[in-house]
Every structure is written in C-alpha cells, then in structure tokens.
Protein backbone atom coordinates (compact mmCIF):
# COMPACT_ATOMS: atom_id res chain seq x y z
CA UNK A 1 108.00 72.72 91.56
CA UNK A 2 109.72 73.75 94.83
CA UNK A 3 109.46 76.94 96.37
CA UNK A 4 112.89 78.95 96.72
CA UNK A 5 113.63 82.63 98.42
CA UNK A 6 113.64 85.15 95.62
CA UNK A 7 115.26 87.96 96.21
CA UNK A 8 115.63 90.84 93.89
CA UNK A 9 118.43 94.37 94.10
CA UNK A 10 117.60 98.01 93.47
CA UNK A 11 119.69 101.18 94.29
CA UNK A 12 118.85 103.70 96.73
CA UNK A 13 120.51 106.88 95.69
CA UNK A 14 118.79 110.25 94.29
CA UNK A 15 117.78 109.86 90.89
CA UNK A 16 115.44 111.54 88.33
CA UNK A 17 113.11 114.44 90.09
CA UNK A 18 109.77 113.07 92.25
CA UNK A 19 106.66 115.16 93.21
CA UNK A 20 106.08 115.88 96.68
CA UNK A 21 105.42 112.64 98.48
CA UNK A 22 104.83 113.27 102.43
CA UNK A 23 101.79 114.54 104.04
CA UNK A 24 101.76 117.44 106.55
CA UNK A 25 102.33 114.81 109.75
CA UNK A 26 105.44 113.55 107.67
CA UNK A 27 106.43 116.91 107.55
CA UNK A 28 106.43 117.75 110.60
CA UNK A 29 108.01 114.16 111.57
CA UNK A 30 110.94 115.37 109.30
CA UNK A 31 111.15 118.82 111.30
CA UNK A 32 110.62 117.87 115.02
CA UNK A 33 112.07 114.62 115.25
CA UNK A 34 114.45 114.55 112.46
CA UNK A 35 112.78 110.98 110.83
CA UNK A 36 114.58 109.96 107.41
CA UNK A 37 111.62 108.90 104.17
CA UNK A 38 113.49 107.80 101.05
CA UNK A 39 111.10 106.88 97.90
CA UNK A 40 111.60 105.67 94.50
CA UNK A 41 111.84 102.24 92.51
CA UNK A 42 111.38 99.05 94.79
CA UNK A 43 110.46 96.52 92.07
CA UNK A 44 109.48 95.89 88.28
CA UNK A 45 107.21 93.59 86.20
CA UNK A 46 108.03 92.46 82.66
CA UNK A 47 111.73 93.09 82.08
CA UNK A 48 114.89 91.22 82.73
CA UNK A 49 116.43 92.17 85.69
CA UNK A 50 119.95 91.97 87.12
CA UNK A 51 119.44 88.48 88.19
CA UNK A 52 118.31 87.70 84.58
CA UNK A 53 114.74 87.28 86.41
CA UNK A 54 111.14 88.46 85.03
CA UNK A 55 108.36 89.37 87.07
CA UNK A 56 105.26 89.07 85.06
CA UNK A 57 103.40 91.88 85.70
CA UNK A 58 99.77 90.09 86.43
CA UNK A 59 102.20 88.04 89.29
CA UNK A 60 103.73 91.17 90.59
CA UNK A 61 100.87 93.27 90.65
CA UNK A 62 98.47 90.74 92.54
CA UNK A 63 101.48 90.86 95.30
CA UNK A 64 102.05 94.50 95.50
CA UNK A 65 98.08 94.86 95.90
CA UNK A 66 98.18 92.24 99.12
CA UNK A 67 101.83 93.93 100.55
CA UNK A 68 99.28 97.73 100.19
CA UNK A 69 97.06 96.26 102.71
CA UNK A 70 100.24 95.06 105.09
CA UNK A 71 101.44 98.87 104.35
CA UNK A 72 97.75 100.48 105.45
CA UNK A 73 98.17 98.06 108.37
CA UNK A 74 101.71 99.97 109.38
CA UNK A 75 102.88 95.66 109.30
CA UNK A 76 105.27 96.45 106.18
CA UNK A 77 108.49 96.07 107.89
CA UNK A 78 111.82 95.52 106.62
CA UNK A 79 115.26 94.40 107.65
CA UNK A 80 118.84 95.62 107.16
CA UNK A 81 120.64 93.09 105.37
CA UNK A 82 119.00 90.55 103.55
CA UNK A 83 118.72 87.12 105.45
CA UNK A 84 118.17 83.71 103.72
CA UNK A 85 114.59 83.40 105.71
CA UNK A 86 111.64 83.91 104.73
CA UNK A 87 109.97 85.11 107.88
CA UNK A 88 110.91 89.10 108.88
CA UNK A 89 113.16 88.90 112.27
CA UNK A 90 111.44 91.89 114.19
CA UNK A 91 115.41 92.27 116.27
CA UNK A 92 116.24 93.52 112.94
CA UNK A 93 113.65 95.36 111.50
CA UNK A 94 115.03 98.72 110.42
CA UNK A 95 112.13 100.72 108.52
CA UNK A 96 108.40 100.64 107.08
CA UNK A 97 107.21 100.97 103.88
CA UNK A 98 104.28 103.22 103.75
CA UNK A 99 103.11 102.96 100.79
CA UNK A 100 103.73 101.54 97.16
CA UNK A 101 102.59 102.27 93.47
CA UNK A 102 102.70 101.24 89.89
CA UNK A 103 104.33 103.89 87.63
CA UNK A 104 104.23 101.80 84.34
CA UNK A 105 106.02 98.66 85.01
CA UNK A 106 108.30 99.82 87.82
CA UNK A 107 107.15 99.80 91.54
CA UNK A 108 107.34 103.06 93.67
CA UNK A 109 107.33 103.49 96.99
CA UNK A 110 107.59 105.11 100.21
CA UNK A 111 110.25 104.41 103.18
CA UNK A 112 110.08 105.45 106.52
CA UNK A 113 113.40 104.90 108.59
CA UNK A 114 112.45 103.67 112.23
CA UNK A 115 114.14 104.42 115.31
CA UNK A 116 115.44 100.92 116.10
CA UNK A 117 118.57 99.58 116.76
CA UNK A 118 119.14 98.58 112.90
CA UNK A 119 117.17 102.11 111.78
CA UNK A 120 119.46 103.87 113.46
CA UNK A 121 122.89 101.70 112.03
CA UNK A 122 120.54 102.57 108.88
CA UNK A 123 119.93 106.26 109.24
CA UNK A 124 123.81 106.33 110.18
CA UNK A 125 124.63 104.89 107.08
CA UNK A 126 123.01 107.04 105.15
CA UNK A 127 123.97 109.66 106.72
CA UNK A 128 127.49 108.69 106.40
CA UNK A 129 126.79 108.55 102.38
CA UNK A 130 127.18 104.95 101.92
CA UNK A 131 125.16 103.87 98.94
CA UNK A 132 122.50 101.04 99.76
CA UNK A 133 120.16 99.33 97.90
CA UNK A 134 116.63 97.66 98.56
CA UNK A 135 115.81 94.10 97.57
CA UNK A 136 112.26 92.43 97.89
CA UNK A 137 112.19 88.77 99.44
CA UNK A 138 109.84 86.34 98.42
CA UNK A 139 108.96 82.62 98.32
CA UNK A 140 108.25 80.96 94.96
CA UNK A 141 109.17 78.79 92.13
CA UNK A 142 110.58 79.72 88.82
CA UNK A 143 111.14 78.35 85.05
CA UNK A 144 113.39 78.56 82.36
CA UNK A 145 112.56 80.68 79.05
CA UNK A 146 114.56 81.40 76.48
CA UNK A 147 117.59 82.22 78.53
CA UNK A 148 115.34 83.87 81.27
CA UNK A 149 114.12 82.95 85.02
CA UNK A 150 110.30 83.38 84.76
CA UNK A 151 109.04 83.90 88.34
CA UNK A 152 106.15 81.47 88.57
CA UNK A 153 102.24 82.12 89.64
CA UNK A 154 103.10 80.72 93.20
CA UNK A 155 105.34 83.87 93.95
CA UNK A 156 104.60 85.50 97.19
CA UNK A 157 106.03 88.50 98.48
CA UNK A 158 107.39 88.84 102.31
CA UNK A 159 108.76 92.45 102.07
CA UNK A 160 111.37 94.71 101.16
CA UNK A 161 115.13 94.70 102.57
CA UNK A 162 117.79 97.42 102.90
CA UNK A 163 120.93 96.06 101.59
CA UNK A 164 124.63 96.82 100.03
CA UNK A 165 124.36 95.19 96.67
CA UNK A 166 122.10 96.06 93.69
CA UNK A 167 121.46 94.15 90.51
CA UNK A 168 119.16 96.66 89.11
CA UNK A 169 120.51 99.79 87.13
CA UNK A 170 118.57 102.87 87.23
CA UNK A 171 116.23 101.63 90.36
CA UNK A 172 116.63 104.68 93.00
CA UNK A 173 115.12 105.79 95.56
CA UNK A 174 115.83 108.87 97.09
CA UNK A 175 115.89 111.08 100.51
CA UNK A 176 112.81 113.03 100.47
CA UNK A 177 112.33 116.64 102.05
CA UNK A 178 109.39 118.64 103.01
CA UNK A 179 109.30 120.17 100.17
CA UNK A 180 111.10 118.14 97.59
CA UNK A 181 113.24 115.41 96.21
CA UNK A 182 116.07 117.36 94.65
CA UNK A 183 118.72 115.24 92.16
CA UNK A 184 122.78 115.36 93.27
CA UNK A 185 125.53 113.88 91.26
CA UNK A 186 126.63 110.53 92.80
CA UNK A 187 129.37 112.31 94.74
CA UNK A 188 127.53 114.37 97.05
CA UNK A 189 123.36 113.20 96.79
CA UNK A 190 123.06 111.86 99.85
CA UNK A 191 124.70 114.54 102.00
CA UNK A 192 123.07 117.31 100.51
CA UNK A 193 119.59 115.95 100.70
CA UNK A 194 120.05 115.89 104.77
CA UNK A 195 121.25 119.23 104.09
CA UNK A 196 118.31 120.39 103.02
CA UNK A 197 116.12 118.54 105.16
CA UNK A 198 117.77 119.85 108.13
CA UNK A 199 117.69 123.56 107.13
C-alpha cells in the first residue's frame, strides 16, 4: 500500500475543567515573560473521527510513546497552518509540545507558544479570540472497513499543527493559567483566560 499524509482536526477552545498542568518555571514563564501554554485533546484512538478515520489504539499509542521522547528532547515542534509535507519547515514553526498523555482513548497534551515569527502571528491570534484548532500530520497507509478509513500499522506520526479548521467535536484545548484552566462560554473563553493570566 502507499503511504499518504494523514492529517487529523481538533478544536482549541476552553472546554471541560483541567487540573493544574504547569510547573513552577512555567509559572513564572507565564508571569515574567508573558509565554501562552494551551492543553487539552490533541488526538484519539478507536473512534470515528471527523474525517470518518480510526486510529487503532495499539497504532496510536506506539506513536504517541516515540513523539514523548521528541517532547523530552524539546524537538516537538509544530507549524501554523498545516502544509501538505511531511517534513516540519523550522521558518514556520510556531510552538512546542511539552508533553502528551492518554486519558482513556483521547490524547492530552501540553502547548507551549514560542516566540517566533509564526508564535507570535499565533499568540496574536489568540489573543485576538480567533478560534483555532490542532491537527496531527503523519505518513501512512489506510483501508477500507465497513464504511470506515482504518489507519494502517505503517502510520507514523511527524507532529502536531495549529490550524483554522477542525473535524473533531468536543476536542479542546485550552489557555492555561498559573493556577488554573477555568471554562468560558464560546463568546468570551479566550479573552478571559488572558485575563486572568495577566492579573
């Protein structure tokens, strides 16, 4: 089978309430400097996404376990937008994931906004309230089943994107203060959670 890009939508907006995610240094990152985190869903094994795609979760979780290492190695980057390459152009590389974790099927994790040319369009953006989404990119083959797209046992994953469109309901992740991830209505989330990290 050939090998195709495979890339998968989730929401980043405030949704649902998280425990406190940053250590002390992020903290303080969020105080001195003003740096942006946002956490929540980035992926999910064994249900039918937007893109009427599975990710088996024996698949998905071998991948997440490799991209933990790239993440302990600070090489987790991401770009704003979502080329059709499978190679991470470092021009526009916008933020890091620092970590990620299973939470039943769904994949959590941890975004820190850089201070690049894109990371700043990025923290602008948010800023401004737009609602973005994050997609992962990876290479691999898929097959039909029973009206599905089964992503195939070749799957790799190259990283996570910030991007405009989501195909997953539900799949948030969320601006996260020193303290706190605090839940908004869709009108005013993203505004009020630099509210509060400012203050």
């Amino acid at each position: 089978m050939d090998k195709f890009l495979i890339r998968e939508f989730f929401e980043l907006c405030p949704d649902g309430t998280c425990q406190d995610l940053l250590t002390e240094s992020e903290k303080r990152k969020i105080r001195e400097e003003g740096v942006v985190y946002l956490t929540g869903v980035i992926q999910a094994a064994d249900m039918l996404n937007g893109n009427q795609r599975v990710y088996p979760k024996n698949i998905l979780a071998r991948e997440i376990e490799n991209y933990k290492n790239l993440c302990k190695e600070r090489r987790s980057v991401g770009e704003l937008d979502h080329p059709d390459d499978s190679v991470v152009n470092l021009r526009n590389v916008s933020h890091v994931v620092l970590d990620c974790w299973w939470d039943n099927n769904r994949v959590l994790g941890k975004i820190e906004v850089l201070n690049t040319p894109s990371g700043k369009i990025l923290k602008s953006l948010i800023e401004s309230g737009i609602k973005l989404g994050i997609s992962s990119r990876g290479l691999g083959s898929v097959r039909k089943e029973m009206g599905k797209t089964i992503v195939e046992d070749d799957f790799q994953l190259i990283c996570f994107d910030i991007v405009q469109e989501p195909s997953t309901n539900k799949a948030f992740l969320s601006l996260t203060e020193n303290k706190k991830v605090k839940t908004y209505s869709k009108e005013d989330k993203i505004s009020r959670a630099l509210d509060d990290i400012l203050l």
